[in-house]
C-alpha atoms as a PDB file:
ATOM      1  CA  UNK A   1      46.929  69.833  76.957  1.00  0.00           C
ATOM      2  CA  UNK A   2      49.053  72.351  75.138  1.00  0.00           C
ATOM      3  CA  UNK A   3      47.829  74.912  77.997  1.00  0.00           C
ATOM      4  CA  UNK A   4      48.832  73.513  81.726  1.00  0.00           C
ATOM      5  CA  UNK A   5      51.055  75.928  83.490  1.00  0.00           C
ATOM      6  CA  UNK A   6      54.186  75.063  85.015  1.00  0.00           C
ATOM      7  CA  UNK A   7      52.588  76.182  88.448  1.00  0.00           C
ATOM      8  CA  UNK A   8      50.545  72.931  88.349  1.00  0.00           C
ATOM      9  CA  UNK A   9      53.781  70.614  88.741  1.00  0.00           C
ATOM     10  CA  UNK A  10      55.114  73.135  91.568  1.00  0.00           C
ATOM     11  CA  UNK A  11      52.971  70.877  94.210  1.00  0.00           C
ATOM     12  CA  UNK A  12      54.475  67.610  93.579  1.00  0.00           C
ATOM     13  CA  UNK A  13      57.688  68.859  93.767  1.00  0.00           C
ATOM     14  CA  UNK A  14      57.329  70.653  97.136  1.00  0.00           C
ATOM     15  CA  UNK A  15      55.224  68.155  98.269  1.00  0.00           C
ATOM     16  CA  UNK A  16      58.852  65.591  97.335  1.00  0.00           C
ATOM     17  CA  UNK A  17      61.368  68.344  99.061  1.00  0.00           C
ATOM     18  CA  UNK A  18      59.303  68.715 102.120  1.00  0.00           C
ATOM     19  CA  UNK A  19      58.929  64.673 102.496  1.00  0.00           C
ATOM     20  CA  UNK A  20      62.880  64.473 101.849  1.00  0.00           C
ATOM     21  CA  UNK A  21      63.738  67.520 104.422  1.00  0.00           C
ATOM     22  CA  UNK A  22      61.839  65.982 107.325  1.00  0.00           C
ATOM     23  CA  UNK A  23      63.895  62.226 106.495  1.00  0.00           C
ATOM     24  CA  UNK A  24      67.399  63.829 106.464  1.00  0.00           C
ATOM     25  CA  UNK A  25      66.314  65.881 109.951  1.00  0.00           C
ATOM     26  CA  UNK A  26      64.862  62.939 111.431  1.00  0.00           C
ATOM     27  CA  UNK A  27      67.609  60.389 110.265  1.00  0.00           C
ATOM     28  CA  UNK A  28      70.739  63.240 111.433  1.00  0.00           C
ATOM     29  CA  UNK A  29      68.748  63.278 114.618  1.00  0.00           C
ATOM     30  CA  UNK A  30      68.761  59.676 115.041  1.00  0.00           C
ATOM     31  CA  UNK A  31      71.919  58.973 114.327  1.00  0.00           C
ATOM     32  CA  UNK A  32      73.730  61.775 116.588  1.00  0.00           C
ATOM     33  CA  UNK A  33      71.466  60.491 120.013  1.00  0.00           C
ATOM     34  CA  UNK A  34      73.260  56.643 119.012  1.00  0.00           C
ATOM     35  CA  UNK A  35      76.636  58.290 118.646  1.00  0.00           C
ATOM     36  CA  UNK A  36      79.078  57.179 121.962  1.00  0.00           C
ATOM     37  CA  UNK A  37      81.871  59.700 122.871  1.00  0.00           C
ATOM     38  CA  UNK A  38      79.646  62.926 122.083  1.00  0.00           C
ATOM     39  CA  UNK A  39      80.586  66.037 123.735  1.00  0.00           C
ATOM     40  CA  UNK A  40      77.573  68.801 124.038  1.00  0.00           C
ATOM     41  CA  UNK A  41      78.418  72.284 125.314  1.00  0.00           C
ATOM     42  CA  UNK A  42      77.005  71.353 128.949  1.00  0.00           C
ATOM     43  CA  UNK A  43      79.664  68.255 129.496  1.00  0.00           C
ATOM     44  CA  UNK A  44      82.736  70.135 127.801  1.00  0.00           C
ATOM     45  CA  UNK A  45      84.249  72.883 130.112  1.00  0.00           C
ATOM     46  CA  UNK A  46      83.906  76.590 128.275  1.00  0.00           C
ATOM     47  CA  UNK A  47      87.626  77.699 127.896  1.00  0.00           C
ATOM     48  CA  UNK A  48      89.032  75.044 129.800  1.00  0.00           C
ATOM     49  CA  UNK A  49      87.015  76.241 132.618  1.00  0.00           C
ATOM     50  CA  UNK A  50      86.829  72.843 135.325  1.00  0.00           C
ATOM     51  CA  UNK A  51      84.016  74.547 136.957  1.00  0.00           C
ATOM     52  CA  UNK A  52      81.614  74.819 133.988  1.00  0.00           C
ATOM     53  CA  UNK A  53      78.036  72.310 134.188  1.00  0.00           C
ATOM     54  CA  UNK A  54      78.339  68.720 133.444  1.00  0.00           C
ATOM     55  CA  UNK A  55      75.629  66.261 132.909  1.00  0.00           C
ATOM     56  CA  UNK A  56      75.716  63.284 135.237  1.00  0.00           C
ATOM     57  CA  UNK A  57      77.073  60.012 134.317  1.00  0.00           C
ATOM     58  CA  UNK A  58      75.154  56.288 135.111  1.00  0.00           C
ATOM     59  CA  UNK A  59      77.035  53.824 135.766  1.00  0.00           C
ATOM     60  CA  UNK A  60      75.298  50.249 134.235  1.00  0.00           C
ATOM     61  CA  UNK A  61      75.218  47.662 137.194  1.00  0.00           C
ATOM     62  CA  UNK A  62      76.189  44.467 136.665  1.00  0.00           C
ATOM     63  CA  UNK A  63      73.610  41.637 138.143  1.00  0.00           C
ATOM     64  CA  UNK A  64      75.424  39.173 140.415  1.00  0.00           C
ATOM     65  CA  UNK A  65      72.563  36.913 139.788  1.00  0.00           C
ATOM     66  CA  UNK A  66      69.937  36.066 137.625  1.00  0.00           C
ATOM     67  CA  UNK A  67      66.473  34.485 137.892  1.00  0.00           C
ATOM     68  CA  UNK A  68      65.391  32.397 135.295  1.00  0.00           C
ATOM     69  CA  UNK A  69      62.026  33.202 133.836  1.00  0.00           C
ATOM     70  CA  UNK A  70      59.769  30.732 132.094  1.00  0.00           C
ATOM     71  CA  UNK A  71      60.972  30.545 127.950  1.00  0.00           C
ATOM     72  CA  UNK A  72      64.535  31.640 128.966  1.00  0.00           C
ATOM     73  CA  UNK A  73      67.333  29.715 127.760  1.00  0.00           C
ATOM     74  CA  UNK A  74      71.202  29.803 128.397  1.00  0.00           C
ATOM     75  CA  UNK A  75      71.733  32.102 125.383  1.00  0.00           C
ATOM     76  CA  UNK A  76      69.053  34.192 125.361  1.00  0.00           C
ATOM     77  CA  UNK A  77      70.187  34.559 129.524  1.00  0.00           C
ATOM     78  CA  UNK A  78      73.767  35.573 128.065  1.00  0.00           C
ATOM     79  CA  UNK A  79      72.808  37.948 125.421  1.00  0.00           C
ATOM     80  CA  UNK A  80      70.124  39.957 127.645  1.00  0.00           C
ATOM     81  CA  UNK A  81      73.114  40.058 130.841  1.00  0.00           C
ATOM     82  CA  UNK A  82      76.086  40.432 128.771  1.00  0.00           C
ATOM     83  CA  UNK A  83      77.638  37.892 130.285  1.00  0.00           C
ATOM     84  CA  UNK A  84      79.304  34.995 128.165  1.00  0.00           C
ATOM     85  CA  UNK A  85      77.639  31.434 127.862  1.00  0.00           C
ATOM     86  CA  UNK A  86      80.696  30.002 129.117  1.00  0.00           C
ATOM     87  CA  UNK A  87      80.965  32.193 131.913  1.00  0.00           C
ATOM     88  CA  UNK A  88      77.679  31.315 133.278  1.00  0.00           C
ATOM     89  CA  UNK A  89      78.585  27.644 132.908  1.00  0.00           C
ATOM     90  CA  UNK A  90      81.792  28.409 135.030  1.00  0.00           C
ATOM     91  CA  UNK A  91      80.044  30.042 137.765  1.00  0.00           C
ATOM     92  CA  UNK A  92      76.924  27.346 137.846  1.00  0.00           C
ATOM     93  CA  UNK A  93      78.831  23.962 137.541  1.00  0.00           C
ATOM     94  CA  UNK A  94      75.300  21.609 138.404  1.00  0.00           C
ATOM     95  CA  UNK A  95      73.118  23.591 135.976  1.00  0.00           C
ATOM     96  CA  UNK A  96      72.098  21.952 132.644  1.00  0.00           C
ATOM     97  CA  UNK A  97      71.780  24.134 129.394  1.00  0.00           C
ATOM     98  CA  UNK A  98      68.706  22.075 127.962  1.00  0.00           C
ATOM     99  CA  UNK A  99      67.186  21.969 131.612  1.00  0.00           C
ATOM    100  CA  UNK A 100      66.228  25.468 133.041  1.00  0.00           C
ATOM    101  CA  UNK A 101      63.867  25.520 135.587  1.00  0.00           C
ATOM    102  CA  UNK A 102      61.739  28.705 136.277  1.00  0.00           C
ATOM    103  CA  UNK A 103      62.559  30.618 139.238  1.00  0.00           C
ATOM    104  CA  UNK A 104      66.305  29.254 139.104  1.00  0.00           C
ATOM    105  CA  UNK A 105      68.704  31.643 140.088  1.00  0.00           C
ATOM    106  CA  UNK A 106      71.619  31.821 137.712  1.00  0.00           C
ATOM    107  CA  UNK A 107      75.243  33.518 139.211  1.00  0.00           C
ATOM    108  CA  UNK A 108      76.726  35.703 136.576  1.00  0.00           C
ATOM    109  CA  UNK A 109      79.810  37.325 138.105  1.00  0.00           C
ATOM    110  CA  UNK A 110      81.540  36.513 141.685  1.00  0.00           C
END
């Protein structure tokens, strides 16, 4: 045993460094596509140029209404919209919480 080279424990050890280079690329990767507020060079003008490329921006529209599907409930309605429990209550004063029917349409803004 007194004769292994040190060549032998070369493999692990690259093996390690290329497992923990692909995590920190994938993870910085990850967590710059989440980041809000990021500028890129296509969306900020070069030089203060107003005539430079820009991405374009979506808008997220808002449902007026909603149709309840079978399994829904009043929460799981509000968290998928956006909109606030009590909200929905406000703008549907004859609908019961604990009584959904399927195919019910629910308003969620005016």
């Amino acid at each position: 045993m007194a004769g292994r080279k040190p060549v032998r424990y070369l493999a692990p050890i690259a093996l390690l460094a290329t497992v923990a280079a692909v995590y920190l690329v994938v993870k910085g990767h990850v967590g710059s596509s989440n980041k809000t507020g990021s500028t890129s060079a296509l969306t900020t003008p070069v030089g203060g140029l107003s005539n430079a490329p820009r991405l374009p921006t979506t808008h997220k529209r808002v449902r007026k209404f909603y149709t309840v599907k079978a399994g829904n409930t009043l929460s799981g309605i509000a968290v998928k919209t956006g909109v606030p429990v009590a909200t929905i209550l406000r703008l549907n004063p004859g609908v019961n919480p604990s009584a959904l029917q399927t195919g019910q349409r629910l308003r969620l803004r005016r």
